[in-house]
C-alpha atoms as a PDB file:
ATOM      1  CA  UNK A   1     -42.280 -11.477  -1.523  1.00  0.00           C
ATOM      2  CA  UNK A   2     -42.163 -14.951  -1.254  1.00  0.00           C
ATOM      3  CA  UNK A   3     -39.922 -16.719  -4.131  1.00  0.00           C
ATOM      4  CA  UNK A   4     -41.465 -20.108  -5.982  1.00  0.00           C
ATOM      5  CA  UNK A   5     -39.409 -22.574  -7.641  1.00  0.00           C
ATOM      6  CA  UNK A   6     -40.618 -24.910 -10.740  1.00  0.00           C
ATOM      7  CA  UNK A   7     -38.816 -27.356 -12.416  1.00  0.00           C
ATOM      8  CA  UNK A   8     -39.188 -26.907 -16.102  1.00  0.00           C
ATOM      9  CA  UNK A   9     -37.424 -28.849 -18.863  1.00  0.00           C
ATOM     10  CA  UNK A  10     -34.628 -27.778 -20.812  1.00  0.00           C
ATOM     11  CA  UNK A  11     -35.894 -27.405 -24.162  1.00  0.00           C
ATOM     12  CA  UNK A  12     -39.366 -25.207 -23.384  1.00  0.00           C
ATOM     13  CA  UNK A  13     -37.164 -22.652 -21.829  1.00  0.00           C
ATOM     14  CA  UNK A  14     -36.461 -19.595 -23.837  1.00  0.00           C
ATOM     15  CA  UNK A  15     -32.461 -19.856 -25.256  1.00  0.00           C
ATOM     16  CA  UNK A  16     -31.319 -16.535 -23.735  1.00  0.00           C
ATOM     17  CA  UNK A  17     -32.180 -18.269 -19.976  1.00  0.00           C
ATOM     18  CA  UNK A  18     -30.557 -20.961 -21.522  1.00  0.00           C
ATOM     19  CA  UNK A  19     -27.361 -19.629 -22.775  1.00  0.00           C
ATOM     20  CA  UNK A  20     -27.002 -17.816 -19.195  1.00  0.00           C
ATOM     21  CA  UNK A  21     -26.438 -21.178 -17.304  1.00  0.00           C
ATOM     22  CA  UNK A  22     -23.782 -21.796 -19.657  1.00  0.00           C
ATOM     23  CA  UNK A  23     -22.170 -18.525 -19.099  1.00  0.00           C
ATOM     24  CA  UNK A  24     -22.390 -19.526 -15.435  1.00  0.00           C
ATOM     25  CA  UNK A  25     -20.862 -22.781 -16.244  1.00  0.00           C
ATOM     26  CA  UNK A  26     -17.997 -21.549 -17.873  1.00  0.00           C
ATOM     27  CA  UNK A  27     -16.780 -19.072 -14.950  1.00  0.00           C
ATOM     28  CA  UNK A  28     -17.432 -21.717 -12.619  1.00  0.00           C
ATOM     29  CA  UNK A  29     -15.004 -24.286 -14.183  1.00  0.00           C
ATOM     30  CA  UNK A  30     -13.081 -21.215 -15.187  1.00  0.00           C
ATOM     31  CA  UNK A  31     -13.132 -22.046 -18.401  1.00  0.00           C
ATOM     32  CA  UNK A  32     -13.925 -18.398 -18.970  1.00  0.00           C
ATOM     33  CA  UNK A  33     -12.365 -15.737 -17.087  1.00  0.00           C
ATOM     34  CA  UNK A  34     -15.011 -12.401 -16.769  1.00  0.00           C
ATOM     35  CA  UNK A  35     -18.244 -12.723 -17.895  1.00  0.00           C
ATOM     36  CA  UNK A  36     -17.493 -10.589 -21.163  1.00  0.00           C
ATOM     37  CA  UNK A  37     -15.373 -13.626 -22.296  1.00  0.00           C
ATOM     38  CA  UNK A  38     -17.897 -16.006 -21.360  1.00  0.00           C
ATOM     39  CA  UNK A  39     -20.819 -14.482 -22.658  1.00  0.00           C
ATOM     40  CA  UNK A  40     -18.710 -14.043 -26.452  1.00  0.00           C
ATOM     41  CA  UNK A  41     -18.645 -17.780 -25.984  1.00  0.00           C
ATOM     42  CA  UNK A  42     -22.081 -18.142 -25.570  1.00  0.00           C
ATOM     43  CA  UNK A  43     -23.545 -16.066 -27.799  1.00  0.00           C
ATOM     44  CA  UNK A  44     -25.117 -13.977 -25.184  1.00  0.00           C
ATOM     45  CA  UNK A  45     -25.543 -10.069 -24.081  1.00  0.00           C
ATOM     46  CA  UNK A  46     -23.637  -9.076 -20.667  1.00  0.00           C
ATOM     47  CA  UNK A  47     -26.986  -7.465 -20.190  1.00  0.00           C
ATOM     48  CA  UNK A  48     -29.763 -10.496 -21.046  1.00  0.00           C
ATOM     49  CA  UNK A  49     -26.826 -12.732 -18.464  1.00  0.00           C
ATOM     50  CA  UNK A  50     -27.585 -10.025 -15.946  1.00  0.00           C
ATOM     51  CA  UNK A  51     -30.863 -10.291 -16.169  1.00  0.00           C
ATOM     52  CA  UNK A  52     -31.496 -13.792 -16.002  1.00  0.00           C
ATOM     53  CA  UNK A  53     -28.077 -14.638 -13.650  1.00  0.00           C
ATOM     54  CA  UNK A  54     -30.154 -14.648  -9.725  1.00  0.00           C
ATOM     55  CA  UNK A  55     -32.730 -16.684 -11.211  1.00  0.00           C
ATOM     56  CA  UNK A  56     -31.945 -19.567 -13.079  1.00  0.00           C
ATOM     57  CA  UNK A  57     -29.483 -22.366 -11.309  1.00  0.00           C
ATOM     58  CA  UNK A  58     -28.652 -26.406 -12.142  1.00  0.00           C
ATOM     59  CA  UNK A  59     -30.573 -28.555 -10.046  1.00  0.00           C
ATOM     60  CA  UNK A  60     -27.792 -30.632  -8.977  1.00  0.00           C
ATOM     61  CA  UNK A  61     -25.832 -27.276  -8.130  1.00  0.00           C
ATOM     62  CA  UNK A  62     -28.538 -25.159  -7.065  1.00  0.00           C
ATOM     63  CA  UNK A  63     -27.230 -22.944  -4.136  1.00  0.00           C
ATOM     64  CA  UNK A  64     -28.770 -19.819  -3.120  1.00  0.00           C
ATOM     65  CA  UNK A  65     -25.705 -18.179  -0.684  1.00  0.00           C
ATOM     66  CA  UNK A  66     -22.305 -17.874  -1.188  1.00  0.00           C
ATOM     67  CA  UNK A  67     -19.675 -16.704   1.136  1.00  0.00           C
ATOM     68  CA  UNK A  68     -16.274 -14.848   0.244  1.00  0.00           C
ATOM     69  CA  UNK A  69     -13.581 -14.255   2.494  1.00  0.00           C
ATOM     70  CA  UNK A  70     -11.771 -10.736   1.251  1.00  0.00           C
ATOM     71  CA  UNK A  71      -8.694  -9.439   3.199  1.00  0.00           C
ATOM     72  CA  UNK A  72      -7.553  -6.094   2.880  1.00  0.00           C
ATOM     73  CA  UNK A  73      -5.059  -3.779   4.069  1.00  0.00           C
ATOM     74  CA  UNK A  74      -6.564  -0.490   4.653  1.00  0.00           C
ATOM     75  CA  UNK A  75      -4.397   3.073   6.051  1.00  0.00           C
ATOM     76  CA  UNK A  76      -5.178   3.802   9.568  1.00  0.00           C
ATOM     77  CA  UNK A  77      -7.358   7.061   8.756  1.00  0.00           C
ATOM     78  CA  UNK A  78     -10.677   7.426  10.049  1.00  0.00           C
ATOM     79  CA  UNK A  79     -13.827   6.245   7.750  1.00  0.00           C
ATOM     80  CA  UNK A  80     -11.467   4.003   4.988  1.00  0.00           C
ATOM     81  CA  UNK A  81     -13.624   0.826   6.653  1.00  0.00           C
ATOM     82  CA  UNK A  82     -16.760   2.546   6.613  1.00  0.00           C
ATOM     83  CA  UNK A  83     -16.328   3.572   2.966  1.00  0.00           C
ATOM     84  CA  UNK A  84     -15.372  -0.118   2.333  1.00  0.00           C
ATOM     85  CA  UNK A  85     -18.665  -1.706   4.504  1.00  0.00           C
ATOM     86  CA  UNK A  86     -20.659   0.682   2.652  1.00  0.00           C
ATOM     87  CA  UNK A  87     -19.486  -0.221  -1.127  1.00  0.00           C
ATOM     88  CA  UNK A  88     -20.337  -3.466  -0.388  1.00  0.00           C
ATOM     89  CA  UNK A  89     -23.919  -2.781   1.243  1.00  0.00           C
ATOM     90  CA  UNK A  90     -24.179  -0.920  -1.761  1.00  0.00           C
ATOM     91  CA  UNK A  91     -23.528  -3.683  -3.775  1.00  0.00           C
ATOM     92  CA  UNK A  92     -25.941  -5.975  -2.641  1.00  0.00           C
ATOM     93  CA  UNK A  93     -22.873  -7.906  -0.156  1.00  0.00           C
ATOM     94  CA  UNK A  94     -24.299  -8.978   3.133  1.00  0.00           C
ATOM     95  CA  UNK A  95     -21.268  -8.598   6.010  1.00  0.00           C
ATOM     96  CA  UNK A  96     -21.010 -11.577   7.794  1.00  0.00           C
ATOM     97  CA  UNK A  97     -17.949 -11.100   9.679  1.00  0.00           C
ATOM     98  CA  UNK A  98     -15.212  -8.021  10.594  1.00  0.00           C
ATOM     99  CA  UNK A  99     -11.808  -8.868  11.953  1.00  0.00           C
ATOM    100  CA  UNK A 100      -9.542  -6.201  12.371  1.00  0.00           C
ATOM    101  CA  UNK A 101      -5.799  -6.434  13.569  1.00  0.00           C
ATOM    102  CA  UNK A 102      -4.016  -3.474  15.566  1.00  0.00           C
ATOM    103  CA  UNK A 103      -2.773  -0.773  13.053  1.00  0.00           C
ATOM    104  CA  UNK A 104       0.892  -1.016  12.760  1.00  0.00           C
ATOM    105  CA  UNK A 105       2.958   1.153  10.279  1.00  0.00           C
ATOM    106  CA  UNK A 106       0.252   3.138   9.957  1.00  0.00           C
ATOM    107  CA  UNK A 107      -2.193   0.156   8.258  1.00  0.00           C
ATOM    108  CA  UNK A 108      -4.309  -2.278   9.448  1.00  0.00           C
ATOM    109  CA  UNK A 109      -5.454  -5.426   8.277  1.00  0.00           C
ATOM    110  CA  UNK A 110      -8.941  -6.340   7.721  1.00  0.00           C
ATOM    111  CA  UNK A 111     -10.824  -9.493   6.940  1.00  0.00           C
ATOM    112  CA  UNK A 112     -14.049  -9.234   6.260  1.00  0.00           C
ATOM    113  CA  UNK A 113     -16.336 -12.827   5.341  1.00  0.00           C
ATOM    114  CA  UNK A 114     -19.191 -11.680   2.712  1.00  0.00           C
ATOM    115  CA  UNK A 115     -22.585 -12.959   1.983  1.00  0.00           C
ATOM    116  CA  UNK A 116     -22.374 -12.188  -1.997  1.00  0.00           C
ATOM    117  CA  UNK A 117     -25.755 -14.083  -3.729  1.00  0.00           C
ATOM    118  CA  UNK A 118     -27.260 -10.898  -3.842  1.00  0.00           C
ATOM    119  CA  UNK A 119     -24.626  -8.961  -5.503  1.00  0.00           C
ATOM    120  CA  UNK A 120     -26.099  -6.302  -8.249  1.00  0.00           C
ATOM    121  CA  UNK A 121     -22.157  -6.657  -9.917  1.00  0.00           C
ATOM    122  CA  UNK A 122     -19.383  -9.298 -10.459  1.00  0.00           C
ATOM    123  CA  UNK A 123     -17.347  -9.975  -7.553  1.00  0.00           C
ATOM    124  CA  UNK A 124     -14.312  -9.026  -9.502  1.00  0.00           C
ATOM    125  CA  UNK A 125     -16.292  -5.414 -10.354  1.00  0.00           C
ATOM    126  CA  UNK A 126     -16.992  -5.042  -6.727  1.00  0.00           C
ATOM    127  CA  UNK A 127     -13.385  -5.777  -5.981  1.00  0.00           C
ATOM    128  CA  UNK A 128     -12.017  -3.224  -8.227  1.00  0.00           C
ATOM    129  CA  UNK A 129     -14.057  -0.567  -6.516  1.00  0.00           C
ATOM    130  CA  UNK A 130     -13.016  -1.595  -3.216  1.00  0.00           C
ATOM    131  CA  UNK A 131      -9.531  -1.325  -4.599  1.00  0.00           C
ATOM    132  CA  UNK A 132      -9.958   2.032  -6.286  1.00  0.00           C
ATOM    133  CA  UNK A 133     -11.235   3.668  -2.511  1.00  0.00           C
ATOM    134  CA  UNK A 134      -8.613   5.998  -1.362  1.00  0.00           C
ATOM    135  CA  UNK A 135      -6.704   4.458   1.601  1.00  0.00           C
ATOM    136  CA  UNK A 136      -7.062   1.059   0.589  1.00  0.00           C
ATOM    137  CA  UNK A 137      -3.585  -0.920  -0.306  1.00  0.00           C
ATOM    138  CA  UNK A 138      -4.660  -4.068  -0.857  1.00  0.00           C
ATOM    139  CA  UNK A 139      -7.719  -6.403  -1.707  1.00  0.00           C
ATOM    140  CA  UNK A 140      -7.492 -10.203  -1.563  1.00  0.00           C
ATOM    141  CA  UNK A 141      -9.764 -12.887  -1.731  1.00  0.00           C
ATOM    142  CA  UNK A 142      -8.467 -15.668   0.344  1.00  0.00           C
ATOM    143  CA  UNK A 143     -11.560 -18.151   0.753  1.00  0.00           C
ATOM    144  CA  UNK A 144     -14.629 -18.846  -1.315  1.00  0.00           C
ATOM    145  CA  UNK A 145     -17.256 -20.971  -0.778  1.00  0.00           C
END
């Protein structure tokens, strides 16, 4: 399906659409941490910011993709990276790019660059269930852009 954009003004849109750029706002200047603080803020539901999150966007910030860079350090077992590629499939994550150092110790580490504008959670959600996959030591995001 083929997506259409329209520029409508501010004050004919309905307040929950409204509110959810805020909430957007705020974690972007990191003036609110999760989006449970933000949308308190707000005055909005988690779910109405779900909702309306993929669709609305600032004009002068409008950007459809967004790329993370995670690094992890995953036990050298066989199917820990598939488990990890697939959580973030699963997600709604597009994998960009795989590196992969030798295993030493018995752990390797593993930088993978992820397309995330899709993403059916928050990046700190989908983070804590990479964390929380057996065999995985460590999750870090070390670019963002």
């Amino acid at each position: 399906m083929k997506e259409h954009y329209y520029l409508v003004r501010e004050d004919i849109l309905p307040e929950a659409v409204v509110k959810t750029l805020q909430v957007k706002q705020l974690l972007a200047s990191g003036d609110a941490k999760t989006v449970h603080e933000a949308v308190a803020q707000v005055g909005l539901s988690r779910s109405a910011f779900y909702k309306y999150k993929d669709g609305i966007h600032q004009l002068n910030q409008f950007e459809r993709e967004s790329i993370v860079t995670i690094s992890f350090d995953l036990e050298h077992r066989s199917g820990i990276l598939s488990k990890v590629l697939a959580l973030i499939a699963g997600s709604g994550g597009n994998v960009l790019t795989i590196n992969q150092s030798i295993p030493l110790q018995g752990k390797a580490n593993v930088v993978i660059s992820v397309e995330t504008s899709r993403l059916t959670e928050e990046l700190d959600e989908m983070l804590d269930s990479l964390q929380s996959i057996p065999g995985v030591r460590r999750t870090q995001i070390v670019g963002q852009g």
